[in-house]
C-alpha atoms as a PDB file:
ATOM      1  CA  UNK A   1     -34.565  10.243  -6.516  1.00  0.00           C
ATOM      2  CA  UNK A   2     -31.840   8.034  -5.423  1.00  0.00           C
ATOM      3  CA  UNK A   3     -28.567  10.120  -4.832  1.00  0.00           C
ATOM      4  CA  UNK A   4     -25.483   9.691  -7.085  1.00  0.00           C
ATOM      5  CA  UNK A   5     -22.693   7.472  -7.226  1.00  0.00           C
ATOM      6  CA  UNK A   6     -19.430   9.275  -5.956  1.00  0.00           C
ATOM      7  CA  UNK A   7     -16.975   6.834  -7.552  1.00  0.00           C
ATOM      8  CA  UNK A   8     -14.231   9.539  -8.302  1.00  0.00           C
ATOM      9  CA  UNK A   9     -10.543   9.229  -7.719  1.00  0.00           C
ATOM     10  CA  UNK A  10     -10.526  11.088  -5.067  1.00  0.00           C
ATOM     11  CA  UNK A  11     -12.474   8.529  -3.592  1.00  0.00           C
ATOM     12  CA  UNK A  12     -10.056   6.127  -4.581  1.00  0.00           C
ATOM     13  CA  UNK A  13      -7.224   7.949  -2.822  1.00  0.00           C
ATOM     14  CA  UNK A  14      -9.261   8.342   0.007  1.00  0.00           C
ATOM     15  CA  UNK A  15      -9.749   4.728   0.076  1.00  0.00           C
ATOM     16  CA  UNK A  16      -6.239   3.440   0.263  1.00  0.00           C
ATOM     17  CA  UNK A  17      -5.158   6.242   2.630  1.00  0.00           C
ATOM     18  CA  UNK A  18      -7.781   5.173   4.778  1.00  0.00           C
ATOM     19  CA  UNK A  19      -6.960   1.333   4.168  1.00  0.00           C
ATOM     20  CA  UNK A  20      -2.928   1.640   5.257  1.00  0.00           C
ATOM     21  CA  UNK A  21      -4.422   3.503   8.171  1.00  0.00           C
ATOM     22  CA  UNK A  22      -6.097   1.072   9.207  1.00  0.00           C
ATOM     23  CA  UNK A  23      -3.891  -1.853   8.511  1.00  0.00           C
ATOM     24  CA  UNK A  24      -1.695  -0.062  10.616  1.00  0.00           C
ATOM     25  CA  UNK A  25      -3.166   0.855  13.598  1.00  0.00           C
ATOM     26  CA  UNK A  26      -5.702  -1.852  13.392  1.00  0.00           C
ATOM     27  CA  UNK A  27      -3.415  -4.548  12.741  1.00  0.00           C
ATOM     28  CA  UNK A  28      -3.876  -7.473   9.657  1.00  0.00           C
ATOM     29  CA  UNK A  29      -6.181  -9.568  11.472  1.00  0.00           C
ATOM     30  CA  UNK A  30      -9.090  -6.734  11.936  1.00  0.00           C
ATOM     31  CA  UNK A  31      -8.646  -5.591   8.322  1.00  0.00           C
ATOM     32  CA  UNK A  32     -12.023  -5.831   6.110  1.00  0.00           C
ATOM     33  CA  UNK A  33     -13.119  -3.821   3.405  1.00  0.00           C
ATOM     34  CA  UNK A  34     -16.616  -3.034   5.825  1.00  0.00           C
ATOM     35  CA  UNK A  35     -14.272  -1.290   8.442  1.00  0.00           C
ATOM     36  CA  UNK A  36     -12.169   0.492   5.940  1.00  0.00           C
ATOM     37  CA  UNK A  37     -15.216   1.902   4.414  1.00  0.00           C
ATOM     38  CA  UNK A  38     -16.547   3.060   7.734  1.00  0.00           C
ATOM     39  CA  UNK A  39     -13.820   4.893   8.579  1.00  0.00           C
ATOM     40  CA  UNK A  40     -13.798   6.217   5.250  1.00  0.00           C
ATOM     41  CA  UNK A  41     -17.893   7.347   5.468  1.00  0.00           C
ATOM     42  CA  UNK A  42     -18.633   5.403   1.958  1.00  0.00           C
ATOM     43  CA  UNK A  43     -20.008   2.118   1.956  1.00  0.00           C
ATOM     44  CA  UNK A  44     -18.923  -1.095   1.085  1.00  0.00           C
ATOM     45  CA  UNK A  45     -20.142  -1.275  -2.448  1.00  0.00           C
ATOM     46  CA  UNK A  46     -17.711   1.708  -2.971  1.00  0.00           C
ATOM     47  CA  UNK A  47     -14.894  -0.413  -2.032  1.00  0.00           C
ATOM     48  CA  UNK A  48     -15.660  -3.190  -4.241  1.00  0.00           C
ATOM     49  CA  UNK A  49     -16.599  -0.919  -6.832  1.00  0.00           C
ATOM     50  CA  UNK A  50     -13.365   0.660  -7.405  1.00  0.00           C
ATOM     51  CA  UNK A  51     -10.615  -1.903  -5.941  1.00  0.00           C
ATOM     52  CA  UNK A  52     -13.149  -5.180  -6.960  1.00  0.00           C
ATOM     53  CA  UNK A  53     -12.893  -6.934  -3.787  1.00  0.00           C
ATOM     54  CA  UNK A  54     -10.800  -6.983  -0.562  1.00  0.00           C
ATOM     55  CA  UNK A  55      -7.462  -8.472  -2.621  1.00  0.00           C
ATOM     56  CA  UNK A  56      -7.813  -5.325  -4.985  1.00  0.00           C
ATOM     57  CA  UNK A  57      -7.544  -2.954  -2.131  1.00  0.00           C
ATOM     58  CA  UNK A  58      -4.473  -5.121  -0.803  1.00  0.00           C
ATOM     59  CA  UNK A  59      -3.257  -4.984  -4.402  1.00  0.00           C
ATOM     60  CA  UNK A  60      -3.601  -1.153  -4.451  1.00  0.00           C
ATOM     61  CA  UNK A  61      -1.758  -0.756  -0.984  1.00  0.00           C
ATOM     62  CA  UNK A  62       1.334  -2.773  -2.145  1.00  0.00           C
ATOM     63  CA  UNK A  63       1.762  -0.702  -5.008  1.00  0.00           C
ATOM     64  CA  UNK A  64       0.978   2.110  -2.729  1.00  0.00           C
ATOM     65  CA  UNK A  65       3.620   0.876  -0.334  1.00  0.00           C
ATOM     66  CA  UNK A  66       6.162   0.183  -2.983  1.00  0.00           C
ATOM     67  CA  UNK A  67       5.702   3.620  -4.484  1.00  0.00           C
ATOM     68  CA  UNK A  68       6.542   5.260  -1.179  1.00  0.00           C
ATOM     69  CA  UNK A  69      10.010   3.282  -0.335  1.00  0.00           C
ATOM     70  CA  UNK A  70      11.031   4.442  -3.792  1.00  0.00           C
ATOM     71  CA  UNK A  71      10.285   7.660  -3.527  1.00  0.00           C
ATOM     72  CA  UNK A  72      12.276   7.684  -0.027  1.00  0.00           C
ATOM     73  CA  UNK A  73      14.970   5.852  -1.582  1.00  0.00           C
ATOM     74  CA  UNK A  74      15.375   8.171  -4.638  1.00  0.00           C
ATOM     75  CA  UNK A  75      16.388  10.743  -2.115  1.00  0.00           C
ATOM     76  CA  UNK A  76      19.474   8.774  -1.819  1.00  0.00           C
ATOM     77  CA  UNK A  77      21.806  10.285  -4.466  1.00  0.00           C
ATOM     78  CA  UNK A  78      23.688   7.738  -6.469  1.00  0.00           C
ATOM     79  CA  UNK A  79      27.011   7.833  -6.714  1.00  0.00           C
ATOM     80  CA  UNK A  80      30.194   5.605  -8.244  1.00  0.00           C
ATOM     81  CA  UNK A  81      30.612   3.777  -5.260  1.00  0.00           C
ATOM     82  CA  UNK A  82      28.311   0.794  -4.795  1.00  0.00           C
ATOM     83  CA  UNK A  83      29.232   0.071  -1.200  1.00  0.00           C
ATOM     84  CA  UNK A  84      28.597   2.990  -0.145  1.00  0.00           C
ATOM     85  CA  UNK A  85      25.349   3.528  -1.856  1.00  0.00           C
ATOM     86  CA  UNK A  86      24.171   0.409  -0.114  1.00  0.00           C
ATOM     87  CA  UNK A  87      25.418   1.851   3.173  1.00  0.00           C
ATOM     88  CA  UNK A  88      23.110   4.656   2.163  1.00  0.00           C
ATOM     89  CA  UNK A  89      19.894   3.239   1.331  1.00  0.00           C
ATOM     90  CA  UNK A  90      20.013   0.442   4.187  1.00  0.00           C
ATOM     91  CA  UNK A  91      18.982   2.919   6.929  1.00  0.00           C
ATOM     92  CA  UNK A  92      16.620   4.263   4.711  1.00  0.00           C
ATOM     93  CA  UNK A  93      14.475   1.334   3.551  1.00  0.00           C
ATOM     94  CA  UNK A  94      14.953   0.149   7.727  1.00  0.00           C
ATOM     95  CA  UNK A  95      13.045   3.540   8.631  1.00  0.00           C
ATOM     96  CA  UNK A  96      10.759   3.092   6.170  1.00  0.00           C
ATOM     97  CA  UNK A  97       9.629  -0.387   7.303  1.00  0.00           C
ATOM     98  CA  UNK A  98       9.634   0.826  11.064  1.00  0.00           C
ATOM     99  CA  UNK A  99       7.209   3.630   9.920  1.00  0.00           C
ATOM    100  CA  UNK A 100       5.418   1.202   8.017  1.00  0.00           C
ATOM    101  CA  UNK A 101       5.654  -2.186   9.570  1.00  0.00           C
ATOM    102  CA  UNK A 102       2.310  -3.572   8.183  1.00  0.00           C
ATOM    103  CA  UNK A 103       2.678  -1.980   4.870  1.00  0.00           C
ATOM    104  CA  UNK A 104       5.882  -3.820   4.609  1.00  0.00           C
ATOM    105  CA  UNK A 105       4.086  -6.864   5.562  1.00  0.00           C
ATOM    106  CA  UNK A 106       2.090  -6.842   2.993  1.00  0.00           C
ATOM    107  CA  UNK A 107       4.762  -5.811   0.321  1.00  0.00           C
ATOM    108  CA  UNK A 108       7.402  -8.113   2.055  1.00  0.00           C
ATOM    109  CA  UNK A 109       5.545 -11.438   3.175  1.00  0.00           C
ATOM    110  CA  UNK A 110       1.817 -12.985   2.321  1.00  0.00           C
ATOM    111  CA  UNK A 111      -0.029 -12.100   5.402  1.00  0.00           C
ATOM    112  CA  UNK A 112      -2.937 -11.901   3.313  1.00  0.00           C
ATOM    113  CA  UNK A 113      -4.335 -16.006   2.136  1.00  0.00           C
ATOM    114  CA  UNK A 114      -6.162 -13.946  -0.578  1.00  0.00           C
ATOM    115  CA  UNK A 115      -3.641 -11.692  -1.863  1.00  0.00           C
ATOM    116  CA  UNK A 116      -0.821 -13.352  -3.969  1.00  0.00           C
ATOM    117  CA  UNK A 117       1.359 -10.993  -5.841  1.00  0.00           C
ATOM    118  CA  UNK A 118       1.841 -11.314  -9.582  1.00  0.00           C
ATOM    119  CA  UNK A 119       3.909 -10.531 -12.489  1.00  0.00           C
ATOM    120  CA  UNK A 120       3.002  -7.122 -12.063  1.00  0.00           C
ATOM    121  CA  UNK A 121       3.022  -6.546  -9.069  1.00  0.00           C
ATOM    122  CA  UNK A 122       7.108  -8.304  -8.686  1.00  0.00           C
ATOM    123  CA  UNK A 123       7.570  -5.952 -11.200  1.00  0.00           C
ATOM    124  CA  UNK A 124       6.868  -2.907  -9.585  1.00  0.00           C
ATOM    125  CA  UNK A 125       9.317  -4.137  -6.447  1.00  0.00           C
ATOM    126  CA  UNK A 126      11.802  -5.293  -8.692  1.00  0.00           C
ATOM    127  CA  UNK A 127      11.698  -1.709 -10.024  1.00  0.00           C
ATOM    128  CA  UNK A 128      12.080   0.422  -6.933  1.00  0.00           C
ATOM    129  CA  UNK A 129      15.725   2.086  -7.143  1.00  0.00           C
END
């Protein structure tokens, strides 16, 4: 009897941790769904089944990535002067793209030809903070 499909969200999570972790030590150019998956210990047919193909799981890590820088910048309290708010949240969205250079790749530029942002997705950047 063939063994069941573990297609949970847990999976899911695991998935996209795994997948920044290896955009970012493994750099853009060696990302692939098949080496994400390995290092995950699923298979490929996993990935595909719950991101649809290698742009979902990009997809997924740019919301991912987008959900992160706003939950460093709401740590930033908000206050009545502008200026200084900026002055603020500067250093913090800098550390965050030092810890996180690939990720902000993805969110910030196109290094991905099959990958192309959106409505939704400028949405959800336009909404951080």
């Amino acid at each position: 009897m063939p063994r069941a499909k573990q297609r949970t969200p847990e999976l899911r999570d695991r998935l996209l941790e795994v997948a920044i972790a290896t955009l970012s030590e493994e750099g853009i150019a060696r990302f692939t769904t098949r080496r994400v998956a390995e290092r995950a210990g699923t298979s490929v047919p996993a990935v595909y089944e719950l991101f649809d193909d290698k742009a979902g799981l990009v997809r997924a890590m740019f919301f991912e990535g987008f959900r992160l820088l706003g939950s460093e910048l709401a740590k930033v309290p908000v206050t009545e002067d502008a200026l200084g708010d900026l002055e603020r949240l500067v250093p913090v969205f800098r550390l965050f793209c030092r810890a996180y250079p690939r990720l902000a790749q993805v969110m910030f530029s196109r290094p991905f030809a099959d990958f192309e942002p959106g409505p939704e997705e400028l949405a959800a950047g336009a909404s951080v903070r």
